[in-house]
N, C-alpha and C. Protein backbone atom coordinates (compact mmCIF):
# COMPACT_ATOMS: atom_id res chain seq x y z
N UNK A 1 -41.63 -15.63 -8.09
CA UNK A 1 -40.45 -14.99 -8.65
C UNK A 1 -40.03 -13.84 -7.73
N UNK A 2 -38.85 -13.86 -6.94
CA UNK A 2 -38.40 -12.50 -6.34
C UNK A 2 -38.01 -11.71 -7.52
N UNK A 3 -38.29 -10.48 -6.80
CA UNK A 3 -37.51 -9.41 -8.08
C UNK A 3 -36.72 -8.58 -7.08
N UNK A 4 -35.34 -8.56 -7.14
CA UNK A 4 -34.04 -7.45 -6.56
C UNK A 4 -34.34 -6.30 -6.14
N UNK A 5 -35.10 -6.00 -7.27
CA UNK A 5 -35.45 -4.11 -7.18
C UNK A 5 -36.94 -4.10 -6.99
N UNK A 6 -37.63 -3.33 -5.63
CA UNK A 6 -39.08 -3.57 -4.84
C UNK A 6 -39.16 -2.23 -5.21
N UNK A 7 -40.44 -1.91 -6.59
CA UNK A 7 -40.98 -0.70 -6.88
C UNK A 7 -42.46 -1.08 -6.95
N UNK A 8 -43.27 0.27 -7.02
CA UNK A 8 -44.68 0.11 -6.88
C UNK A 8 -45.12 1.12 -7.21
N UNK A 9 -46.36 1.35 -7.63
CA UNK A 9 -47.06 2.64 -7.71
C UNK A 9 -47.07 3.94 -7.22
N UNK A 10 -47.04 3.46 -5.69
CA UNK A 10 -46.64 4.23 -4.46
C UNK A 10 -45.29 4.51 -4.48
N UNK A 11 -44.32 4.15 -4.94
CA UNK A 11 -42.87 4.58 -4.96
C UNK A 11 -42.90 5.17 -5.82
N UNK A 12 -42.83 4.86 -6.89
CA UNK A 12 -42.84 5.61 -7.92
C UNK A 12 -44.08 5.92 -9.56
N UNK A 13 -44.71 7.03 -8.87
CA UNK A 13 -45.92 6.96 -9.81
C UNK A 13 -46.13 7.65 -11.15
N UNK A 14 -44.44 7.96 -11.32
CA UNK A 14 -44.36 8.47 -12.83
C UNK A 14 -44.01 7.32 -13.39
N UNK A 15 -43.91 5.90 -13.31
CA UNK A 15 -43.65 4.98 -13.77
C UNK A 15 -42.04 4.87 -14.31
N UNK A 16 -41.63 5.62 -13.79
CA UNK A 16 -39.78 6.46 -13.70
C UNK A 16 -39.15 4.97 -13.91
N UNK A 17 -39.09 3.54 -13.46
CA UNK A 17 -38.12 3.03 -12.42
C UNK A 17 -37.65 2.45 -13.83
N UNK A 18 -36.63 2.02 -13.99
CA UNK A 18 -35.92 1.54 -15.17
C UNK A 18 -36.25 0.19 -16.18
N UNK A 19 -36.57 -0.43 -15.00
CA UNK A 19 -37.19 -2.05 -14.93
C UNK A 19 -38.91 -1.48 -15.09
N UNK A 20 -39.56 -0.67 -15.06
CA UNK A 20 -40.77 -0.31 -14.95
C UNK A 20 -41.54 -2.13 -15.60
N UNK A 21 -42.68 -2.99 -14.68
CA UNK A 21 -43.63 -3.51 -15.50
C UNK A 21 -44.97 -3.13 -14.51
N UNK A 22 -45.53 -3.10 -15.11
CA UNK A 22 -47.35 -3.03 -14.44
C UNK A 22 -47.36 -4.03 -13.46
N UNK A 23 -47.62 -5.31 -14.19
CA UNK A 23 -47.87 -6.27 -13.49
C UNK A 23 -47.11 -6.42 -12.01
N UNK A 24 -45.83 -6.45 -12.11
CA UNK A 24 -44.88 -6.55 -11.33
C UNK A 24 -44.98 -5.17 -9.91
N UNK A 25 -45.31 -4.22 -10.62
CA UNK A 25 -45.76 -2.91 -9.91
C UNK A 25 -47.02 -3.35 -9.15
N UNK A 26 -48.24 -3.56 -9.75
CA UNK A 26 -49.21 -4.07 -8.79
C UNK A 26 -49.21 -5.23 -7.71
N UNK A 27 -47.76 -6.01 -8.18
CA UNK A 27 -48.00 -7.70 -7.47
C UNK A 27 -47.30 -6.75 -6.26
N UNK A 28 -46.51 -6.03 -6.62
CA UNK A 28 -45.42 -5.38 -5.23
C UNK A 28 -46.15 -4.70 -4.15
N UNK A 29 -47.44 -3.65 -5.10
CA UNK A 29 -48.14 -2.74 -3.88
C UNK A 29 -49.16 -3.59 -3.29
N UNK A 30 -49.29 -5.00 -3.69
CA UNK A 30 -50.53 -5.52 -2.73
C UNK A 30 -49.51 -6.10 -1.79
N UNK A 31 -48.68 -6.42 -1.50
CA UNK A 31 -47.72 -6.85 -0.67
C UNK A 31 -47.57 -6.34 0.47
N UNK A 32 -46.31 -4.66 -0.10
CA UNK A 32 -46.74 -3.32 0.43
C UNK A 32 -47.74 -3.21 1.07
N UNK A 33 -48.94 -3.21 0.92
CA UNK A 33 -49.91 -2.92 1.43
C UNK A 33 -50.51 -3.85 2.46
N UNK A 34 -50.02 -4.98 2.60
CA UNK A 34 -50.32 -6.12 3.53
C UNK A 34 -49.27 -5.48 4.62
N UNK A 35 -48.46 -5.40 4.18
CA UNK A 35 -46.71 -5.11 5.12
C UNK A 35 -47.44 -4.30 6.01
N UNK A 36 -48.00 -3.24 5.67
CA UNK A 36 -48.09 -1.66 5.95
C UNK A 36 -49.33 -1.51 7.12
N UNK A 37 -50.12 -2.64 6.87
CA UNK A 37 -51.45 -3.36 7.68
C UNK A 37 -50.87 -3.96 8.96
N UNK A 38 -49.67 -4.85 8.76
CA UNK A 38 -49.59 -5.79 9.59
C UNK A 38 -48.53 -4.70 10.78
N UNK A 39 -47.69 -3.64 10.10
CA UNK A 39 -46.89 -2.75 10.81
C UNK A 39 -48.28 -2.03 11.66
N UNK A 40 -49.23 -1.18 10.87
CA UNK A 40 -50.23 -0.67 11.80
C UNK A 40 -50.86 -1.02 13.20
N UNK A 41 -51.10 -2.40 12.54
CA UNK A 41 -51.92 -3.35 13.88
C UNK A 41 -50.86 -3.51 15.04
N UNK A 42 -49.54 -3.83 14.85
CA UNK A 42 -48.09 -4.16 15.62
C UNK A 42 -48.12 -2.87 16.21
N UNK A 43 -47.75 -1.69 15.45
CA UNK A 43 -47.97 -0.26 16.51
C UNK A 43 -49.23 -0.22 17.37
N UNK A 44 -50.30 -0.28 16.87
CA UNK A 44 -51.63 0.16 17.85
C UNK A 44 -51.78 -1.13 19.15
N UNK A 45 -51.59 -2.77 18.76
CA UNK A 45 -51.30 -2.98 19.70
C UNK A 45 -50.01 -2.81 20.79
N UNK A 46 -48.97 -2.60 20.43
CA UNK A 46 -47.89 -2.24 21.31
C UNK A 46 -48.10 -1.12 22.02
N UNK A 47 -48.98 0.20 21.20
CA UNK A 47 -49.22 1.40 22.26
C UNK A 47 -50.45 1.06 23.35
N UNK A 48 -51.11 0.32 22.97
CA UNK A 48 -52.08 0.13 23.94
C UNK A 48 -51.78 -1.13 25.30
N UNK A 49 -50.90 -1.90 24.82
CA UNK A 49 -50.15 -2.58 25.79
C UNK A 49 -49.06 -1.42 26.65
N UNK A 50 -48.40 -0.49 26.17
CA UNK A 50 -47.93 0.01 26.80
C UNK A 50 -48.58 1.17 27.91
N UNK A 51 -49.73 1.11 27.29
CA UNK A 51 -50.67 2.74 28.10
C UNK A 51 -50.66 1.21 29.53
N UNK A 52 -51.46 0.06 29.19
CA UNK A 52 -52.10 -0.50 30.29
C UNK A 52 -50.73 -0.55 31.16
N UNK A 53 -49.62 -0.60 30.69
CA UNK A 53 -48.38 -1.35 31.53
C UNK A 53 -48.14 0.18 32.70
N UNK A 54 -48.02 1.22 32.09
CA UNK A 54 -48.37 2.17 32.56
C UNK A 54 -49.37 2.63 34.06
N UNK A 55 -50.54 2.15 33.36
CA UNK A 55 -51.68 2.64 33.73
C UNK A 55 -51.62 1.38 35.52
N UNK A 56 -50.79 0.64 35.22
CA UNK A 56 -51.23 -0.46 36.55
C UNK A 56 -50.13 -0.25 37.03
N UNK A 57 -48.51 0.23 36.57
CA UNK A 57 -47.89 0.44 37.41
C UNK A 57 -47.65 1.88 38.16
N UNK A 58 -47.74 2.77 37.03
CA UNK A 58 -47.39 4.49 37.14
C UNK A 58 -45.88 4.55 36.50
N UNK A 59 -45.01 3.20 36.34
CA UNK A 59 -43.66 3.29 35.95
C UNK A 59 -44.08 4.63 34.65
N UNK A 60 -42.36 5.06 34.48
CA UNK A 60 -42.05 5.98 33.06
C UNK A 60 -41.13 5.10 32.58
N UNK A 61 -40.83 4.02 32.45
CA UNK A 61 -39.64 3.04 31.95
C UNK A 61 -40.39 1.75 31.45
N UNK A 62 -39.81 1.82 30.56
CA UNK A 62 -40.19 0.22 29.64
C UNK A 62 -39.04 -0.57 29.29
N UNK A 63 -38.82 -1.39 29.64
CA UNK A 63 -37.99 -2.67 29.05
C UNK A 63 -39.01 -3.95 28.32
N UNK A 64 -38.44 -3.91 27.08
CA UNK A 64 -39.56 -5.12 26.05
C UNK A 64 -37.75 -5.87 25.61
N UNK A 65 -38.74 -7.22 25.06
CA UNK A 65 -37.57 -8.34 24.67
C UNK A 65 -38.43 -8.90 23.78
N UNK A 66 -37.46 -9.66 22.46
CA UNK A 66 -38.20 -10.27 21.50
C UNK A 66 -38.16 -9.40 20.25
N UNK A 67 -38.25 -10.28 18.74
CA UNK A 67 -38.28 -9.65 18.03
C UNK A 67 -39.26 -8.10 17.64
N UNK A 68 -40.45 -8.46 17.98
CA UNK A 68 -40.68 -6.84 17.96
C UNK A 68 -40.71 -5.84 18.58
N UNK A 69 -39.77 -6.14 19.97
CA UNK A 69 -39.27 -5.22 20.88
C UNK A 69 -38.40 -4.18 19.93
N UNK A 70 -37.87 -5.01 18.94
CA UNK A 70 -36.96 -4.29 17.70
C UNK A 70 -37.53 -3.25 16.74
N UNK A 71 -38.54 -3.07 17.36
CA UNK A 71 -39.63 -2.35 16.05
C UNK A 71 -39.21 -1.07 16.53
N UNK A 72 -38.53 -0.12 15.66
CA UNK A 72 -38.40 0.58 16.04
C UNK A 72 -39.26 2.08 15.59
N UNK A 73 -39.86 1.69 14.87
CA UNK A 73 -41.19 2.95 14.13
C UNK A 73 -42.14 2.62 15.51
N UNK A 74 -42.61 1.48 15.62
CA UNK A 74 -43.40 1.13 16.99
C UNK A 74 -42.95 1.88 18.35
N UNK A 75 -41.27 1.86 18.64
CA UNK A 75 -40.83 2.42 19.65
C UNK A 75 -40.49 3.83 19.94
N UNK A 76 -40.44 4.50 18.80
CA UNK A 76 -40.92 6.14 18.36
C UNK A 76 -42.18 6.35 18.90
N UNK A 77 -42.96 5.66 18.18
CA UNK A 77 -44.45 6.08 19.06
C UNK A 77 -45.05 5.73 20.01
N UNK A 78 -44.30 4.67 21.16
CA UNK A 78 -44.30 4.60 22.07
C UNK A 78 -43.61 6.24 22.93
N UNK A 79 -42.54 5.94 22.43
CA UNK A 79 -41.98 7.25 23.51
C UNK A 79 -42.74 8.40 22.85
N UNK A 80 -43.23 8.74 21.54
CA UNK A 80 -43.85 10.25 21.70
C UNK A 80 -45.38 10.19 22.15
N UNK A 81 -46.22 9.26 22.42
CA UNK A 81 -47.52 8.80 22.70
C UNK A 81 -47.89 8.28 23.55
N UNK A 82 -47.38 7.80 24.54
CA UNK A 82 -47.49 7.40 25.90
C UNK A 82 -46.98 8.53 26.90
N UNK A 83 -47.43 7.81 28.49
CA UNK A 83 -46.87 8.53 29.12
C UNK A 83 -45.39 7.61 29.82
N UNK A 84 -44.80 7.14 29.00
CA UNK A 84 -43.86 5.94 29.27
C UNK A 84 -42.75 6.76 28.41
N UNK A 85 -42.63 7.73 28.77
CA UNK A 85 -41.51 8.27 28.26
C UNK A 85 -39.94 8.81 28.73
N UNK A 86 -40.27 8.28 29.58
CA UNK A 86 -38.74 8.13 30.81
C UNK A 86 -37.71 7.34 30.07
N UNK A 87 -37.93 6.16 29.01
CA UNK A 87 -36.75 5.51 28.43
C UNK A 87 -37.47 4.00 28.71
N UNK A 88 -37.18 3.82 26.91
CA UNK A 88 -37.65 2.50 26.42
C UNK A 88 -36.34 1.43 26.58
N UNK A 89 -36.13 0.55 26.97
CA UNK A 89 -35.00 -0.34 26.47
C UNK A 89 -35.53 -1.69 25.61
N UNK A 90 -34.55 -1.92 24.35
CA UNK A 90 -35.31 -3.19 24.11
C UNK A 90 -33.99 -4.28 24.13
N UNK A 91 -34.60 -5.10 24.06
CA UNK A 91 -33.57 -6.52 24.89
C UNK A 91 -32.86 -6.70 23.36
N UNK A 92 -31.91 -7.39 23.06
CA UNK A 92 -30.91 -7.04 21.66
C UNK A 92 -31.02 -8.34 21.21
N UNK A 93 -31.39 -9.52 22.53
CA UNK A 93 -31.53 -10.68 21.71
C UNK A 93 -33.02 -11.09 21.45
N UNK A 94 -33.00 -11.23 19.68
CA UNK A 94 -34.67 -11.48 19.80
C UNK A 94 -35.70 -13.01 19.63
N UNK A 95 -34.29 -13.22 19.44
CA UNK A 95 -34.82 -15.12 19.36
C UNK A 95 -35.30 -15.92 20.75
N UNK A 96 -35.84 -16.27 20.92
CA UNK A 96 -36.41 -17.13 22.18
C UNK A 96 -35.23 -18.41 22.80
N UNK A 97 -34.67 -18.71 21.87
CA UNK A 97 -33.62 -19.56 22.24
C UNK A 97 -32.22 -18.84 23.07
N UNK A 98 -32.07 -17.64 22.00
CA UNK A 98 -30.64 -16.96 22.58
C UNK A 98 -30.99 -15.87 23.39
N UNK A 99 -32.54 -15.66 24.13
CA UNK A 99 -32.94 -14.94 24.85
C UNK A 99 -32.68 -15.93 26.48
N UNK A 100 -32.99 -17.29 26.15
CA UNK A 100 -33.01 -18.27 27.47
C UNK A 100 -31.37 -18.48 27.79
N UNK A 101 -30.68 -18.23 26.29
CA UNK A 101 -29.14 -18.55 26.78
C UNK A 101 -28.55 -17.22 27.46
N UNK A 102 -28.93 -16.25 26.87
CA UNK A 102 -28.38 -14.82 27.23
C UNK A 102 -29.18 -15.15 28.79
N UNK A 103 -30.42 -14.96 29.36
CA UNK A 103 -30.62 -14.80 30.76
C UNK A 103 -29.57 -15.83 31.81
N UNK A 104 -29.63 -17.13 31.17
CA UNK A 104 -28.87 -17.93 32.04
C UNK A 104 -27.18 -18.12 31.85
N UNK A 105 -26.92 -17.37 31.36
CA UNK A 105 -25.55 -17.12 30.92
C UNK A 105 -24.85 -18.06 30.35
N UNK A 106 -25.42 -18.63 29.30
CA UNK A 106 -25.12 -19.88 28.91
C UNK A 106 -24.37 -19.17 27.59
C-alpha cells in the first residue's frame, strides 16, 4: 500500500501528523532507515573514490557522470572533505543510454 503523506517517528515524534497510525509510522521509519544506510554507504564510497582520484592525479577538479553523479548531499561532501575542491561538475545526463547519445551527438 503506498501512502501520499511519508511520516515516521523521526519526523514527527509528538505523533502531531493528522493521518497519525503506528503501524504505518513504523512500516515508514524502517524504510527511512534503509534509505538513510544506503545514502551513507553512497557518500563514504564516493569520498573515498574521490581522495584516490586525487591522490594519483594531484587534479583539484572532478567531473562524475551517471545517476549518482546527481547526489548532491554526496557532492557537498565531496567539495567540503576532500582536497578536490577546485570544482565538481556532474554530467546532467544520467541514464546510460542518453549519456552514449549525448557523447556521440546523436
Amino acid at each position: 500500500m503506498h501512502d501520499s503523506i511519508f511520516y515516521t517517528p523521526t519526523t514527527h515524534p509528538k505523533k502531531d501528523h493528522p493521518q497519525w497510525d503506528d503501524r504505518v509510522a513504523q512500516r515508514n521509519q524502517h524504510y527511512a532507515d534503509i534509505a538513510a544506510s544506503i545514502q551513507r554507504v553512497t557518500e563514504d564510497t564516493l569520498l573515498k573514490m574521490a581522495r584516490h582520484v586525487h591522490e594519483r592525479t594531484g587534479l583539484k577538479k572532478l567531473c562524475m557522470a551517471g545517476g549518482v553523479a546527481l547526489n548532491s548531499v554526496a557532492n557537498g561532501r565531496i567539495l567540503r572533505e576532500t582536497p578536490l575542491s577546485g570544482a565538481l561538475y556532474a554530467h546532467g545526463v544520467p541514464g546510460a543510454r542518453g549519456q552514449a547519445r549525448n557523447d556521440f551527438g546523436l
